[in-house]
PDB file of N, CA and C in Angstrom:
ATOM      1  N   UNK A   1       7.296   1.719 -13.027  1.00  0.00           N
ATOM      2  CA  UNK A   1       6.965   0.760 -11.989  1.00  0.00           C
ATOM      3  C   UNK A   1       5.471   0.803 -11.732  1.00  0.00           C
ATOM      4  N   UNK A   2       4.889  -0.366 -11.567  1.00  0.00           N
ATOM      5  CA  UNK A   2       3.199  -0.316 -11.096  1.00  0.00           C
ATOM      6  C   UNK A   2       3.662   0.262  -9.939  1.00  0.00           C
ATOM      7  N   UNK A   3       1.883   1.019 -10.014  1.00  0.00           N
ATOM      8  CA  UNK A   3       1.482   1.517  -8.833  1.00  0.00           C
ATOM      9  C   UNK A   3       1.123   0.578  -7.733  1.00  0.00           C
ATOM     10  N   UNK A   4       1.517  -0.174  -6.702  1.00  0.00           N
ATOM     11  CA  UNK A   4       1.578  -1.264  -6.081  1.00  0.00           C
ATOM     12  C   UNK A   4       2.166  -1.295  -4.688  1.00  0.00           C
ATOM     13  N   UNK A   5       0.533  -1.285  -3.586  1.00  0.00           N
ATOM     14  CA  UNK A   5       1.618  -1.428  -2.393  1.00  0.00           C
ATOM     15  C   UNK A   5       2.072  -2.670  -2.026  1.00  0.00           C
ATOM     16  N   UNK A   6       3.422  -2.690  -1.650  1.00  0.00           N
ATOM     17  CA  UNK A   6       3.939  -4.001  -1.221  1.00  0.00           C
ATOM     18  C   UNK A   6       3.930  -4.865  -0.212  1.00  0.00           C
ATOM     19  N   UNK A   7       3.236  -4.011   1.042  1.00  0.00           N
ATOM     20  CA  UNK A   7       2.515  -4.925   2.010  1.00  0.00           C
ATOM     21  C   UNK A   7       0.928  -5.881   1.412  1.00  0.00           C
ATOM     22  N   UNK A   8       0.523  -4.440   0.881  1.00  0.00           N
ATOM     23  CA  UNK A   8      -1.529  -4.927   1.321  1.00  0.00           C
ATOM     24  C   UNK A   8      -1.555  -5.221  -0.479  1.00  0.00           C
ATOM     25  N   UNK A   9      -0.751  -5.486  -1.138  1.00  0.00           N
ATOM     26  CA  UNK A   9      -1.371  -5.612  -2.543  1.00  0.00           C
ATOM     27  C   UNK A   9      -2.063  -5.184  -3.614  1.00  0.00           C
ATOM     28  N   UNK A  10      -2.444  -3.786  -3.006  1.00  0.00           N
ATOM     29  CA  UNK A  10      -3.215  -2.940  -3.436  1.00  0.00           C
ATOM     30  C   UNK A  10      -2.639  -2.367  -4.775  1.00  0.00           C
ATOM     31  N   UNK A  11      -3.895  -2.589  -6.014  1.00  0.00           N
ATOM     32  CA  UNK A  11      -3.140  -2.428  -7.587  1.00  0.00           C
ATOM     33  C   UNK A  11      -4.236  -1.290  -7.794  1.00  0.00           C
ATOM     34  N   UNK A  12      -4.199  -0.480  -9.040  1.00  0.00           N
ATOM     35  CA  UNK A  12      -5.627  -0.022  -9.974  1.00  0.00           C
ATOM     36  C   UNK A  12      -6.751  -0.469 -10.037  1.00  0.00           C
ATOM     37  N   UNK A  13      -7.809   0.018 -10.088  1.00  0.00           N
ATOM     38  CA  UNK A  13      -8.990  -0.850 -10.101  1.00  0.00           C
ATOM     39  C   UNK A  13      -9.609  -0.028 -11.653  1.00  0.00           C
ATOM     40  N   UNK A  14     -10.229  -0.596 -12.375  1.00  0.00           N
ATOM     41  CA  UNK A  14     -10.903  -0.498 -13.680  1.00  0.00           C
ATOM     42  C   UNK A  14     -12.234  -0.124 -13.401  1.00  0.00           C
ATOM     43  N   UNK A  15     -12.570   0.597 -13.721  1.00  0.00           N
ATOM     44  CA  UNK A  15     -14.103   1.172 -14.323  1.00  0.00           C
ATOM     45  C   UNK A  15     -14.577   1.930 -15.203  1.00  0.00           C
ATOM     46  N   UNK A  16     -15.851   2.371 -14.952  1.00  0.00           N
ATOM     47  CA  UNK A  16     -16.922   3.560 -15.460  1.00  0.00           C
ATOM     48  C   UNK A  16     -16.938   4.556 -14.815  1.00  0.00           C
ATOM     49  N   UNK A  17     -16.617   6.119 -16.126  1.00  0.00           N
ATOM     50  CA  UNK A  17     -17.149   7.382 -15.577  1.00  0.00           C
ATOM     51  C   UNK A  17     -18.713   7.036 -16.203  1.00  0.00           C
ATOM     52  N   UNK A  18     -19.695   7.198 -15.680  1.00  0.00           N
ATOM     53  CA  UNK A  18     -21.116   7.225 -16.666  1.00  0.00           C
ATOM     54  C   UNK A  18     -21.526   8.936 -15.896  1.00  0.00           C
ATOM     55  N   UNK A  19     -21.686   9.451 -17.613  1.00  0.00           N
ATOM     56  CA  UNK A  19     -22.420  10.888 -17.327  1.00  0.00           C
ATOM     57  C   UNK A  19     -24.374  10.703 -17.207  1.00  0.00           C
ATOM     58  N   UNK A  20     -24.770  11.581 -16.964  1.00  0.00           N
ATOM     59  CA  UNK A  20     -26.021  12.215 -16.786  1.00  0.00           C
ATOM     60  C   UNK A  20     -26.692  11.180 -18.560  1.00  0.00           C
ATOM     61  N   UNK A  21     -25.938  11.386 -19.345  1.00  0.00           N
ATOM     62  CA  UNK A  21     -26.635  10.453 -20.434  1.00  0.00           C
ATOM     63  C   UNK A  21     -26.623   9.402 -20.806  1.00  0.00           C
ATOM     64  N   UNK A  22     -26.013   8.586 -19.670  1.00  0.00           N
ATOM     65  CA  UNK A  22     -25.072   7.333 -19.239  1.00  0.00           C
ATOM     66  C   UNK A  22     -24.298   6.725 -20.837  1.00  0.00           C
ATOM     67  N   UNK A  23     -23.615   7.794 -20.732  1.00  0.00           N
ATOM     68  CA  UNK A  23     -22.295   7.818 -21.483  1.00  0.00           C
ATOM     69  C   UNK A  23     -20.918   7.101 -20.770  1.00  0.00           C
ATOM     70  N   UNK A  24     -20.587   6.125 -21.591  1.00  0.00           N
ATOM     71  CA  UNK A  24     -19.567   5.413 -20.130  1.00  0.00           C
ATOM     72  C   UNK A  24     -18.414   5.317 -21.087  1.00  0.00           C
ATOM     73  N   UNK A  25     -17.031   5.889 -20.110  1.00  0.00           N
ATOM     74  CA  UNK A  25     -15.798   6.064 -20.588  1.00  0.00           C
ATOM     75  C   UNK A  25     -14.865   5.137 -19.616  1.00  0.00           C
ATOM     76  N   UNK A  26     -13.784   4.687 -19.798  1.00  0.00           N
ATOM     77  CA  UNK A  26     -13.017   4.024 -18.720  1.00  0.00           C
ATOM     78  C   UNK A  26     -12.386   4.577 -17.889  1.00  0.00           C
ATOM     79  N   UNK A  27     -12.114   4.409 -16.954  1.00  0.00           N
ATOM     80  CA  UNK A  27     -11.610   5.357 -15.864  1.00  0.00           C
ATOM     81  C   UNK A  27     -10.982   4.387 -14.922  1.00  0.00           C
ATOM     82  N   UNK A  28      -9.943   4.808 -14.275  1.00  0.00           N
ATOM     83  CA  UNK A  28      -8.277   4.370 -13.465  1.00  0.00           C
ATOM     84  C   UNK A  28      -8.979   4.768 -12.029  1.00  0.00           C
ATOM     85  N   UNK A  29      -9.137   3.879 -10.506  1.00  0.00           N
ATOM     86  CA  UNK A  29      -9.024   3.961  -9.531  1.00  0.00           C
ATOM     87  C   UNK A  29      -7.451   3.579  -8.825  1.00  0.00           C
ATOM     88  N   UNK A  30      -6.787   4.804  -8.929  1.00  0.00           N
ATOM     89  CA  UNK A  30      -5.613   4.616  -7.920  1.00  0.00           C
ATOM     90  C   UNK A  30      -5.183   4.017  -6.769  1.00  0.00           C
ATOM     91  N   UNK A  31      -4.954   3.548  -6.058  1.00  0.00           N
ATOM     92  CA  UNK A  31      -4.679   2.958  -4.703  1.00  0.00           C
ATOM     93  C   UNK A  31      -3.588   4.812  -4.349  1.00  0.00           C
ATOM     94  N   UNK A  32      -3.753   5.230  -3.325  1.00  0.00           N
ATOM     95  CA  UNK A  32      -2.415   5.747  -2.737  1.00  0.00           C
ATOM     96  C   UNK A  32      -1.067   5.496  -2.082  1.00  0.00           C
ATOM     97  N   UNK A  33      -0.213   5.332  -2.837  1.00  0.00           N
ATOM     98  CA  UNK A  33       0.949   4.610  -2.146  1.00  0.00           C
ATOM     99  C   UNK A  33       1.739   5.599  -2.611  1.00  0.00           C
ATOM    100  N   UNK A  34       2.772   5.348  -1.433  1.00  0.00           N
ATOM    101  CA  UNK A  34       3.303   6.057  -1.187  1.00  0.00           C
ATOM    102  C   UNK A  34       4.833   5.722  -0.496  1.00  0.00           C
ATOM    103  N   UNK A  35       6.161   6.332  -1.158  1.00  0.00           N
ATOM    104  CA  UNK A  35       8.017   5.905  -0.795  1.00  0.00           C
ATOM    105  C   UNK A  35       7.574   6.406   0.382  1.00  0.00           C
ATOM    106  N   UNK A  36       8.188   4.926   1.379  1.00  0.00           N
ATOM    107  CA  UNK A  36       8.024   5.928   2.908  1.00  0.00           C
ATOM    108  C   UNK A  36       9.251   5.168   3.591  1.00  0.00           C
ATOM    109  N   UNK A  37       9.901   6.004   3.937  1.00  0.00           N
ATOM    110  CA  UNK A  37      11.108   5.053   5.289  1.00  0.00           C
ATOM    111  C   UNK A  37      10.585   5.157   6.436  1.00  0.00           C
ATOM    112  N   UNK A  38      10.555   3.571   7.131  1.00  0.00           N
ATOM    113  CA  UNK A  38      10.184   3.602   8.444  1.00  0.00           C
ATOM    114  C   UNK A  38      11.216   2.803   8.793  1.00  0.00           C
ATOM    115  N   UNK A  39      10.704   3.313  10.278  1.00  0.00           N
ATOM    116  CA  UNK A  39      11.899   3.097  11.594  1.00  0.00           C
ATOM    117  C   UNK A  39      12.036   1.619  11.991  1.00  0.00           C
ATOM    118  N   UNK A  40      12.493   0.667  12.084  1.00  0.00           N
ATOM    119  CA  UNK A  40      12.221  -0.720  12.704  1.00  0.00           C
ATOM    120  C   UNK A  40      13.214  -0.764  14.034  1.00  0.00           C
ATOM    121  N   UNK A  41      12.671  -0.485  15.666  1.00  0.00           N
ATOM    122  CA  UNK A  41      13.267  -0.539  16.328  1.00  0.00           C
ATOM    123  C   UNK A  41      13.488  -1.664  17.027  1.00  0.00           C
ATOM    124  N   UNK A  42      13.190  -2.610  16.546  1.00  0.00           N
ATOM    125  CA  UNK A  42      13.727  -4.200  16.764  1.00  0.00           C
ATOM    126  C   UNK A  42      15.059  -4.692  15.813  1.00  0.00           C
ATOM    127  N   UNK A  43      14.986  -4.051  14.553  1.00  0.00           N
ATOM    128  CA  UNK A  43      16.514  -4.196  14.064  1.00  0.00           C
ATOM    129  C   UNK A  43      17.568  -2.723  14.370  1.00  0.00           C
ATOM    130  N   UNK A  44      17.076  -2.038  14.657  1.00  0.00           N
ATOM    131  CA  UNK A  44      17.640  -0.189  14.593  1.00  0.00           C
ATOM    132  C   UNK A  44      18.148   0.111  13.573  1.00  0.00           C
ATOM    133  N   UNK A  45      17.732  -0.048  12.613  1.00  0.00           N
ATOM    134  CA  UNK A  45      17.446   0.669  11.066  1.00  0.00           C
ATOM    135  C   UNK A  45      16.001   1.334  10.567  1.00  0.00           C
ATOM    136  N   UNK A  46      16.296   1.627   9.572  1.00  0.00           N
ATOM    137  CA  UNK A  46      15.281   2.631   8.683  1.00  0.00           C
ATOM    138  C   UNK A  46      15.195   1.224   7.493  1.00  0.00           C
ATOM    139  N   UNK A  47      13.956   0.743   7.006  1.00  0.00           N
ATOM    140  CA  UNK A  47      13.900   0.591   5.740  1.00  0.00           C
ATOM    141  C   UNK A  47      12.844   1.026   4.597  1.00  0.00           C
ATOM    142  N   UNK A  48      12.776   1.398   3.581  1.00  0.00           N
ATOM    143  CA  UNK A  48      12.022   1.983   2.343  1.00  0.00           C
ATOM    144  C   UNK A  48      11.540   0.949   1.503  1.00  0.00           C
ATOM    145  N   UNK A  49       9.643   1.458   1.723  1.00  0.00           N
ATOM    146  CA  UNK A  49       9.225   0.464   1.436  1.00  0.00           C
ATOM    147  C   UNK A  49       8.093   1.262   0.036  1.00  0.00           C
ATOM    148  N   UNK A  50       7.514   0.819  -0.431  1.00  0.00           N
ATOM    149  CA  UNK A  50       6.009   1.516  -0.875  1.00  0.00           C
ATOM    150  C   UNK A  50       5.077   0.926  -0.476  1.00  0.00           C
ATOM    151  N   UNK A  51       4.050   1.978   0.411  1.00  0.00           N
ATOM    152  CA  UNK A  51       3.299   1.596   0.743  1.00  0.00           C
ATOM    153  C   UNK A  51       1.927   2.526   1.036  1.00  0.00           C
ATOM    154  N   UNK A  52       0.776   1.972   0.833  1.00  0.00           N
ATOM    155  CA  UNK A  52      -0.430   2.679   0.811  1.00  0.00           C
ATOM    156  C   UNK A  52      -0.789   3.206   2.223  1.00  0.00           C
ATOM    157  N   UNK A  53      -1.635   4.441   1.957  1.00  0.00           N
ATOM    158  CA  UNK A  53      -1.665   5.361   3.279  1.00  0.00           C
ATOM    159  C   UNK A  53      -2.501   4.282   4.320  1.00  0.00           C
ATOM    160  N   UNK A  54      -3.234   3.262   3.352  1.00  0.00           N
ATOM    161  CA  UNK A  54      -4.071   2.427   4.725  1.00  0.00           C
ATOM    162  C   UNK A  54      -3.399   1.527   4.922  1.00  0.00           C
ATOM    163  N   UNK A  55      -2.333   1.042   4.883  1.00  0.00           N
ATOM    164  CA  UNK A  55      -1.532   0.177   5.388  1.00  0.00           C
ATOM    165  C   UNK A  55      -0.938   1.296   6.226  1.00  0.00           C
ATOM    166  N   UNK A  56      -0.311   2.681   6.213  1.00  0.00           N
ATOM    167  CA  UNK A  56       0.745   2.734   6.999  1.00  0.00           C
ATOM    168  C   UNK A  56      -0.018   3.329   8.456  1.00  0.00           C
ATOM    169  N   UNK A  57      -1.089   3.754   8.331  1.00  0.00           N
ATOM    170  CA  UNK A  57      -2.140   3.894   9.362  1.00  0.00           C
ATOM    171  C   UNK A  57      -2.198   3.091  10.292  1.00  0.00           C
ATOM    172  N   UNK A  58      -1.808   1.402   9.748  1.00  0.00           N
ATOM    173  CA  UNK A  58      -2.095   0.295  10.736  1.00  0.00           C
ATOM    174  C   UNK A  58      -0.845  -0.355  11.135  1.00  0.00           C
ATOM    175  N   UNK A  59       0.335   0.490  10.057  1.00  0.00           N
ATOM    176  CA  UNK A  59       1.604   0.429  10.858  1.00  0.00           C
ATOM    177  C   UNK A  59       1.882   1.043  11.471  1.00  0.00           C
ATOM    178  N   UNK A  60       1.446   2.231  11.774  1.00  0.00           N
ATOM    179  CA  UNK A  60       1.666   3.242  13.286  1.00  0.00           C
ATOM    180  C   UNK A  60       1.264   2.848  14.006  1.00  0.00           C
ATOM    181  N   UNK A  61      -0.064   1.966  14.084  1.00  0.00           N
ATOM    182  CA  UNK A  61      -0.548   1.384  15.467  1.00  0.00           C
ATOM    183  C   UNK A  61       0.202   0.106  15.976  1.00  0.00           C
ATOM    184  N   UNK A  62       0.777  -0.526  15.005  1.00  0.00           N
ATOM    185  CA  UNK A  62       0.917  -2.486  15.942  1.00  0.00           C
ATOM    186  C   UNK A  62       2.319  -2.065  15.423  1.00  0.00           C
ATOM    187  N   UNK A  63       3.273  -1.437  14.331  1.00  0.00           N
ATOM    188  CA  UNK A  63       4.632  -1.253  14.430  1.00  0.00           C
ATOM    189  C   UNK A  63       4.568  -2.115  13.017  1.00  0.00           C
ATOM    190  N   UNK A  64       5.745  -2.178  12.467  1.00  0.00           N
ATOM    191  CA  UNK A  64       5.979  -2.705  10.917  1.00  0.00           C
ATOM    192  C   UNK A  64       5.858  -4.091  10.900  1.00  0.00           C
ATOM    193  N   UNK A  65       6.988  -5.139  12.062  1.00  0.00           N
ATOM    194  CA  UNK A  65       7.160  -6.299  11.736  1.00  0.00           C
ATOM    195  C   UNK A  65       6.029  -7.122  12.642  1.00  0.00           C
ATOM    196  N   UNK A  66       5.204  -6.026  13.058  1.00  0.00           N
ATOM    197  CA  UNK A  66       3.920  -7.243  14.078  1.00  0.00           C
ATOM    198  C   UNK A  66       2.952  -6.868  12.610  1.00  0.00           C
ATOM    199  N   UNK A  67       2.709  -6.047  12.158  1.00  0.00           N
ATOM    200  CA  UNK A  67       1.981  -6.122  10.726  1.00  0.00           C
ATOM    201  C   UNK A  67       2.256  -6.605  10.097  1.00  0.00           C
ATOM    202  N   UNK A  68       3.647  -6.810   9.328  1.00  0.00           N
ATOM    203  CA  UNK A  68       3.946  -8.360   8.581  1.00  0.00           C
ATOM    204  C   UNK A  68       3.558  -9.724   9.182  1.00  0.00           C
ATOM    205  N   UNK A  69       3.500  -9.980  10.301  1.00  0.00           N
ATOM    206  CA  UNK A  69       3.151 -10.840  10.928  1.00  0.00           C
ATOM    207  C   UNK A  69       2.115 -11.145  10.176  1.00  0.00           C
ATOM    208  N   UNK A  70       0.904 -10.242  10.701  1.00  0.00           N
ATOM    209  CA  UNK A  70      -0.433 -10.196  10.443  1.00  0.00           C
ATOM    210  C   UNK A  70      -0.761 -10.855   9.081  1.00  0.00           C
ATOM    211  N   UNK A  71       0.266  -9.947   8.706  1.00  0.00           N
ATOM    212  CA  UNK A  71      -0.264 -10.387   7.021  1.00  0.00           C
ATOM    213  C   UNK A  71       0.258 -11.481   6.967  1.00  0.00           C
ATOM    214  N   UNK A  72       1.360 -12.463   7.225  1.00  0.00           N
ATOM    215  CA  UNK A  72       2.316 -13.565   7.301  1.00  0.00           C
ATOM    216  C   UNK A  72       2.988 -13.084   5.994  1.00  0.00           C
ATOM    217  N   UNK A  73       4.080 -12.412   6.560  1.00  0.00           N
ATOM    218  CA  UNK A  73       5.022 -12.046   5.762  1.00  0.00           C
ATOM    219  C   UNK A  73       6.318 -11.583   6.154  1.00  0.00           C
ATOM    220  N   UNK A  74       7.110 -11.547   5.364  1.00  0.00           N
ATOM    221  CA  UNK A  74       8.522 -10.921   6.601  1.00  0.00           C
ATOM    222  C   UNK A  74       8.896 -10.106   5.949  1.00  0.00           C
ATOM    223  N   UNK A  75      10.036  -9.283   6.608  1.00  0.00           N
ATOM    224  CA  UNK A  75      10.149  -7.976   6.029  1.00  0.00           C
ATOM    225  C   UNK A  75      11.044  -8.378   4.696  1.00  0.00           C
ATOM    226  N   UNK A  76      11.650  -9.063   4.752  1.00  0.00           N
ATOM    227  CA  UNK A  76      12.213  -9.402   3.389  1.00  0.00           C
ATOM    228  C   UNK A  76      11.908  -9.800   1.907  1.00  0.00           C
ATOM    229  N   UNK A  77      10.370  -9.852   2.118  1.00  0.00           N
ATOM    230  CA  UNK A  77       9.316  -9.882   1.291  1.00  0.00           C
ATOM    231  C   UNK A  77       8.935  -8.729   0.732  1.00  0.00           C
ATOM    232  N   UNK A  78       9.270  -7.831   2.101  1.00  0.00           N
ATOM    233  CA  UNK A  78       8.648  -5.636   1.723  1.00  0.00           C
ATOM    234  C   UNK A  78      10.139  -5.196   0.328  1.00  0.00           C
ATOM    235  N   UNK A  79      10.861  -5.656   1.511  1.00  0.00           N
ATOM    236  CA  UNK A  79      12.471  -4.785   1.052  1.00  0.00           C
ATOM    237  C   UNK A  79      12.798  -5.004  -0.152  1.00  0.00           C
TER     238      UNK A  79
END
């Protein structure tokens, strides 16, 4: 499965290691994402989503489905 969070979109990013002799090799920028079950206490379930640590940072603050909002999305889009 891509590495892919499913709120914020967040994929790999492509580049350059360049050494001291600007020797340049390709190199993988990860996103961090991460299987996480969260709580939705507007439906009173748990659902499992993947999602990157800076998305879930800004789902602890406003809650899951006012962040889908944000993004205009519904949770049935995550799930």
């Amino acid at each position: 499965m891509a590495r892919r969070c499913s709120i914020t979109g967040k994929k790999p990013l492509s580049g350059n290691n360049i050494s001291h002799a600007h020797n340049k090799t390709k190199k993988w920028q990860k996103p961090n994402v991460h299987y996480k079950k969260l709580y939705v206490p507007e439906l009173d379930r748990s659902v499992r989503v993947r999602v990157s640590t800076r998305a879930l940072r800004s789902i602890s603050k406003v809650g899951l489905l006012a962040y889908l909002r944000k993004q205009g999305m519904q949770l049935k889009d995550v799930v």
